[in-house]
N, C-alpha and C. Protein backbone atom coordinates (compact mmCIF):
# COMPACT_ATOMS: atom_id res chain seq x y z
N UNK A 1 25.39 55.24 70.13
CA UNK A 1 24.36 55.42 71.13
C UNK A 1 24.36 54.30 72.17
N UNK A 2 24.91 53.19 71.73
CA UNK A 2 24.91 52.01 72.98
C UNK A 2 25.42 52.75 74.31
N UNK A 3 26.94 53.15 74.11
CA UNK A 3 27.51 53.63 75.09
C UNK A 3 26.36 54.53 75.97
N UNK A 4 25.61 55.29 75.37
CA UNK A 4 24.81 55.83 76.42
C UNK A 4 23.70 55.02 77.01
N UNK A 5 22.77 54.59 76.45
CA UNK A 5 22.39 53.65 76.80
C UNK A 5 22.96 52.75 78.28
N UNK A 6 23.90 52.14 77.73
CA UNK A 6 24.77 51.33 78.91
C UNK A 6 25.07 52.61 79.78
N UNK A 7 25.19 53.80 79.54
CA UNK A 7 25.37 54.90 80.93
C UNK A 7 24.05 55.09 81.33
N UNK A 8 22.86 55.33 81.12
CA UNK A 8 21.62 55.57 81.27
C UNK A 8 21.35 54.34 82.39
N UNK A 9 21.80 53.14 81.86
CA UNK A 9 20.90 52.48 82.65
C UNK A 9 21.98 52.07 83.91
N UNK A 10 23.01 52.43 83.58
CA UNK A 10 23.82 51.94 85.06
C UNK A 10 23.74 52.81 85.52
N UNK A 11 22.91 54.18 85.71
CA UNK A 11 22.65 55.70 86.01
C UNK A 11 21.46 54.61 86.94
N UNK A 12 20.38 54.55 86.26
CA UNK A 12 19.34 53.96 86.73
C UNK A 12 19.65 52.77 87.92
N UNK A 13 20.59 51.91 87.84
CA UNK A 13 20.70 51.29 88.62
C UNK A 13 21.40 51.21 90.30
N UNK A 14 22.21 52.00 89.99
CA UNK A 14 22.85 53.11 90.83
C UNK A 14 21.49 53.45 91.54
N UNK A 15 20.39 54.50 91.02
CA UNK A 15 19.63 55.22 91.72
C UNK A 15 18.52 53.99 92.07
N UNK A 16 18.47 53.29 91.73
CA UNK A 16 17.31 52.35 92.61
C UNK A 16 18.49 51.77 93.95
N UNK A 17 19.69 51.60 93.85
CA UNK A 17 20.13 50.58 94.79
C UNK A 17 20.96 52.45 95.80
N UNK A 18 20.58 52.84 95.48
CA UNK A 18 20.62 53.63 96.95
C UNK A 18 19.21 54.29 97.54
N UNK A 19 18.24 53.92 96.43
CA UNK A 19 16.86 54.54 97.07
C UNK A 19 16.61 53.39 98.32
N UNK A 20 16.92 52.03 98.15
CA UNK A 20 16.78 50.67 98.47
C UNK A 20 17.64 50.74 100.26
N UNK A 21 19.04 51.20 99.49
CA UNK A 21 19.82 52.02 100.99
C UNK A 21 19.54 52.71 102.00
N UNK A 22 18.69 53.68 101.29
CA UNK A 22 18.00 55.02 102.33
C UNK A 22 16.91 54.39 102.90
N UNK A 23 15.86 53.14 102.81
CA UNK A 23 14.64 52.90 103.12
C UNK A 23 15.34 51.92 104.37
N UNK A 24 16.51 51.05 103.71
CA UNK A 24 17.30 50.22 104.83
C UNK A 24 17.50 51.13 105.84
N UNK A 25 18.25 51.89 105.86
CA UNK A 25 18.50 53.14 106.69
C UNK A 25 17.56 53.34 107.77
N UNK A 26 16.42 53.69 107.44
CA UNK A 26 15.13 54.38 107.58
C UNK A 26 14.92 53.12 108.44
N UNK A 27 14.30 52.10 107.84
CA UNK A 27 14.07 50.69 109.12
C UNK A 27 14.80 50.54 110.43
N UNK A 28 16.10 50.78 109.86
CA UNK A 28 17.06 51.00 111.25
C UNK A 28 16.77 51.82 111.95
N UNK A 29 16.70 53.00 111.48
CA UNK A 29 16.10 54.00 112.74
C UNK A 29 14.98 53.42 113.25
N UNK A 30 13.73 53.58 112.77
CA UNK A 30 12.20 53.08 113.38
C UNK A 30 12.79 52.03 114.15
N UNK A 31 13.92 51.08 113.60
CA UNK A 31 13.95 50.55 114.71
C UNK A 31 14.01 49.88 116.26
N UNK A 32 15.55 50.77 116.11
CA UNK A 32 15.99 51.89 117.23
C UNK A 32 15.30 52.56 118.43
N UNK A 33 14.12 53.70 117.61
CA UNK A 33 13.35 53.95 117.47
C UNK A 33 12.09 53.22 118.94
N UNK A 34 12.04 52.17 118.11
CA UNK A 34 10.58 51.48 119.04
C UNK A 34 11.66 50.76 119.97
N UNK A 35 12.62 49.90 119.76
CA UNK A 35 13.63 49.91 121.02
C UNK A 35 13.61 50.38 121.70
N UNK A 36 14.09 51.86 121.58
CA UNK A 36 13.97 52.77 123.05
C UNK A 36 12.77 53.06 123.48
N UNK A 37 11.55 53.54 123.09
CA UNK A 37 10.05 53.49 123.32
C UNK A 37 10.01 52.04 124.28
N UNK A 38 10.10 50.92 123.81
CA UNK A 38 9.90 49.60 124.48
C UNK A 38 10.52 49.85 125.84
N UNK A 39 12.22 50.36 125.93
CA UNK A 39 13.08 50.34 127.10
C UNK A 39 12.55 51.14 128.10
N UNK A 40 11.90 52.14 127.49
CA UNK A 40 11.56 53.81 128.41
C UNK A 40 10.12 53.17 128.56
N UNK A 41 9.37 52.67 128.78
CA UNK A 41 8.08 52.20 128.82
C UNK A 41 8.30 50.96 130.04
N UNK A 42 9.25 49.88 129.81
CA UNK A 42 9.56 49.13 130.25
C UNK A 42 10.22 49.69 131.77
N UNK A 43 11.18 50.79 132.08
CA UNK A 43 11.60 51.44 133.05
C UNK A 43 10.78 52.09 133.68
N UNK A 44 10.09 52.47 133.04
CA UNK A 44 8.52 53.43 133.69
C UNK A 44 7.78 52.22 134.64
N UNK A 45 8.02 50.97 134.50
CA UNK A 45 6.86 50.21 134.41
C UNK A 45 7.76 49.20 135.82
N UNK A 46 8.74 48.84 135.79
CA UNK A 46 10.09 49.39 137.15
C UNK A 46 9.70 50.22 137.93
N UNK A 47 9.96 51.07 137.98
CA UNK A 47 9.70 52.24 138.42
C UNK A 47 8.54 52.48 139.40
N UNK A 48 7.36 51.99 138.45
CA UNK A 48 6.26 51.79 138.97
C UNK A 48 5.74 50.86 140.25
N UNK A 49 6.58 49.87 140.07
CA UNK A 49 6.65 48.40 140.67
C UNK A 49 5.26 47.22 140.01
N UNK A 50 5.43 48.08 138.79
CA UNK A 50 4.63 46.93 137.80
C UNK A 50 5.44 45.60 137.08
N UNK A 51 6.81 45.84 137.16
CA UNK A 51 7.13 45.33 136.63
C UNK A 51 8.33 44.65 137.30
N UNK A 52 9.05 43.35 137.91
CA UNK A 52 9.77 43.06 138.55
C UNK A 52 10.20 41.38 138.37
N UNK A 53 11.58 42.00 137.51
CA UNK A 53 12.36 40.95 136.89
C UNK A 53 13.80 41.21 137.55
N UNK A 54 14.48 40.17 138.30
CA UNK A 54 15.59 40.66 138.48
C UNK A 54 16.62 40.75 137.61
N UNK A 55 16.64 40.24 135.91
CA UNK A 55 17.09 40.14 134.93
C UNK A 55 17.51 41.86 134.21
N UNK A 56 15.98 42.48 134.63
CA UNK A 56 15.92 43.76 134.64
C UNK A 56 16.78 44.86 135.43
N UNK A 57 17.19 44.60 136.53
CA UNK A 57 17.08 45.57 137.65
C UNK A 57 18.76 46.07 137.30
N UNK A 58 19.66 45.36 136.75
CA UNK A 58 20.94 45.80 137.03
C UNK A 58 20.89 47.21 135.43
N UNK A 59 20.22 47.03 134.58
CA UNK A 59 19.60 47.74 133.48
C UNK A 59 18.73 49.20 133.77
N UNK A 60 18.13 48.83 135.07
CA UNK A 60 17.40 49.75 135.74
C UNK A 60 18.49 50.52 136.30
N UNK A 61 19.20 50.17 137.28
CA UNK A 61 20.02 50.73 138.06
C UNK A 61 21.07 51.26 137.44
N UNK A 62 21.67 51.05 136.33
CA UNK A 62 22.16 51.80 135.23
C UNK A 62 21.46 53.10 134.76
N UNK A 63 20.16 53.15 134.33
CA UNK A 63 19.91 54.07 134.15
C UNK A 63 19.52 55.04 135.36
N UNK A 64 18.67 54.37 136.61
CA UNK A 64 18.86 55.68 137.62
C UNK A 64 20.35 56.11 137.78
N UNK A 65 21.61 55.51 138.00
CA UNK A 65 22.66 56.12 138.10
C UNK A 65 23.20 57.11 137.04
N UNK A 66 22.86 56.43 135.54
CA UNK A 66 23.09 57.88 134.44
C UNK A 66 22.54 59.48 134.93
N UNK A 67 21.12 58.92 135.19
CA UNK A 67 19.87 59.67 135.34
C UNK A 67 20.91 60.95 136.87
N UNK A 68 21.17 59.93 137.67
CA UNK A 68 22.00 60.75 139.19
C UNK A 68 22.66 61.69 138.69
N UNK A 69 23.82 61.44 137.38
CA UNK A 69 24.66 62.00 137.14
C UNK A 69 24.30 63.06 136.43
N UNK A 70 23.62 62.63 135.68
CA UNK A 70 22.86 64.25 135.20
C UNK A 70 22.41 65.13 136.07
N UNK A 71 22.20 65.01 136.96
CA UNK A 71 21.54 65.91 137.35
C UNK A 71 22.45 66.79 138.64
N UNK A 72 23.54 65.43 138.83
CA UNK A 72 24.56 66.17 139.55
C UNK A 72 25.62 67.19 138.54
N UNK A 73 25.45 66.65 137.22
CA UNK A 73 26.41 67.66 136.36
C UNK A 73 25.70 68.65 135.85
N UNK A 74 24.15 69.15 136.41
CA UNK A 74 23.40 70.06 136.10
C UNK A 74 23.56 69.97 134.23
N UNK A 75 23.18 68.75 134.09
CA UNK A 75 22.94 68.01 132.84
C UNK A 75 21.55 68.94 132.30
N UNK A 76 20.96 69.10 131.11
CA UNK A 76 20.49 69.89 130.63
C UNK A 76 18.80 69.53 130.90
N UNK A 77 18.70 67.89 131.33
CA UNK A 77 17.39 67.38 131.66
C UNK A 77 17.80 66.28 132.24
N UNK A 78 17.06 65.61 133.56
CA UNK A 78 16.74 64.44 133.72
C UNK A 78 15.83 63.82 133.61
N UNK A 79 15.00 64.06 132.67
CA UNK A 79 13.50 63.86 132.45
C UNK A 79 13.90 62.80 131.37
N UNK A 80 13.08 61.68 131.30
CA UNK A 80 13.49 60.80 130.20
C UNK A 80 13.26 60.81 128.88
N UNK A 81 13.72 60.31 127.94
CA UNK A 81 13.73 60.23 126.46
C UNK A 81 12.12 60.16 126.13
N UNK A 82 11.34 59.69 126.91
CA UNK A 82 9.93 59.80 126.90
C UNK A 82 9.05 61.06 126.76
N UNK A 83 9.66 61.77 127.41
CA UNK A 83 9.18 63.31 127.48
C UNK A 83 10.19 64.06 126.20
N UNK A 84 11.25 63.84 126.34
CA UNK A 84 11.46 64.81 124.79
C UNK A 84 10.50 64.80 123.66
N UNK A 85 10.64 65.84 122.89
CA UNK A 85 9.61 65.50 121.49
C UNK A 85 10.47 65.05 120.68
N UNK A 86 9.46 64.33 119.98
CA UNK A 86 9.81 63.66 119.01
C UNK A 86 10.58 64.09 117.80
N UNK A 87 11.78 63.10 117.48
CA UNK A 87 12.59 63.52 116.18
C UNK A 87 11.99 63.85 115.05
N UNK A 88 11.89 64.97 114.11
CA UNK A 88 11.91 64.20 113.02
C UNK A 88 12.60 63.21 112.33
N UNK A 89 11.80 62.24 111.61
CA UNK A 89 12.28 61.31 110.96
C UNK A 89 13.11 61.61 109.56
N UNK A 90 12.45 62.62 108.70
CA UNK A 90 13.05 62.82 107.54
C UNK A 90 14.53 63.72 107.55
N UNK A 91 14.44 63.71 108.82
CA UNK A 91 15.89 64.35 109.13
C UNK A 91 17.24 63.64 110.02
N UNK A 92 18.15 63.71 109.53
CA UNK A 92 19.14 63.17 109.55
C UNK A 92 19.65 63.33 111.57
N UNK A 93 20.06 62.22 112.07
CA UNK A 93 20.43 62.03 113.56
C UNK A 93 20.94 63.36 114.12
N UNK A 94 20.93 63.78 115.31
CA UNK A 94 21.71 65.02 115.51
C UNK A 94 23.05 64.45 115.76
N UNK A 95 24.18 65.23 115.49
CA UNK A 95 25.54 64.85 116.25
C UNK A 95 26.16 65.23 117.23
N UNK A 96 26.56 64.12 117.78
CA UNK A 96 26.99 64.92 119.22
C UNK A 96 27.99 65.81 119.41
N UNK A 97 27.88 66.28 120.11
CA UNK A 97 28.71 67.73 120.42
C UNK A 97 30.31 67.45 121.31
């Protein structure tokens, strides 16, 4: 019975150190996550002329030029990541196409 035992619990240990994985995981996203919220908030706020850093502006101008191109490649939205709805979380990233 040892032998199982010693399988039982390296069974067990196994399943805590990937539950431990998936929550790591999970932080990364949220992290991500409020990153882009911060960036798209922060560009809004540009945009606005609330906000004026020239540290900022070459970051800005990156994204209006993405933003150009979309819309010259009749890109599917140029509306920002702000206006999409929200991911679910318990579901896995979409992949790109």
């Amino acid at each position: 019975m040892k032998l199982f035992d010693k399988a039982k619990q390296a069974a067990e240990q196994a399943a805590v150190k990937a539950k431990e994985g998936v929550e790591e995981v999970q932080t990364k996203r949220d992290l991500g996550s409020a990153y882009n919220e911060l960036g798209t908030k922060a560009f809004e706020l540009i945009e606005a002329g609330a906000l004026d850093r020239a540290d900022l502006q070459p970051l800005a101008e990156r994204i209006r030029g993405l933003k150009a191109k979309l819309a010259e490649d009749g890109g599917t939205s140029a509306a920002p990541a702000a206006e999409a709805p929200p991911a679910d979380p318990s579901q896995p990233p979409a992949m790109p196409s």
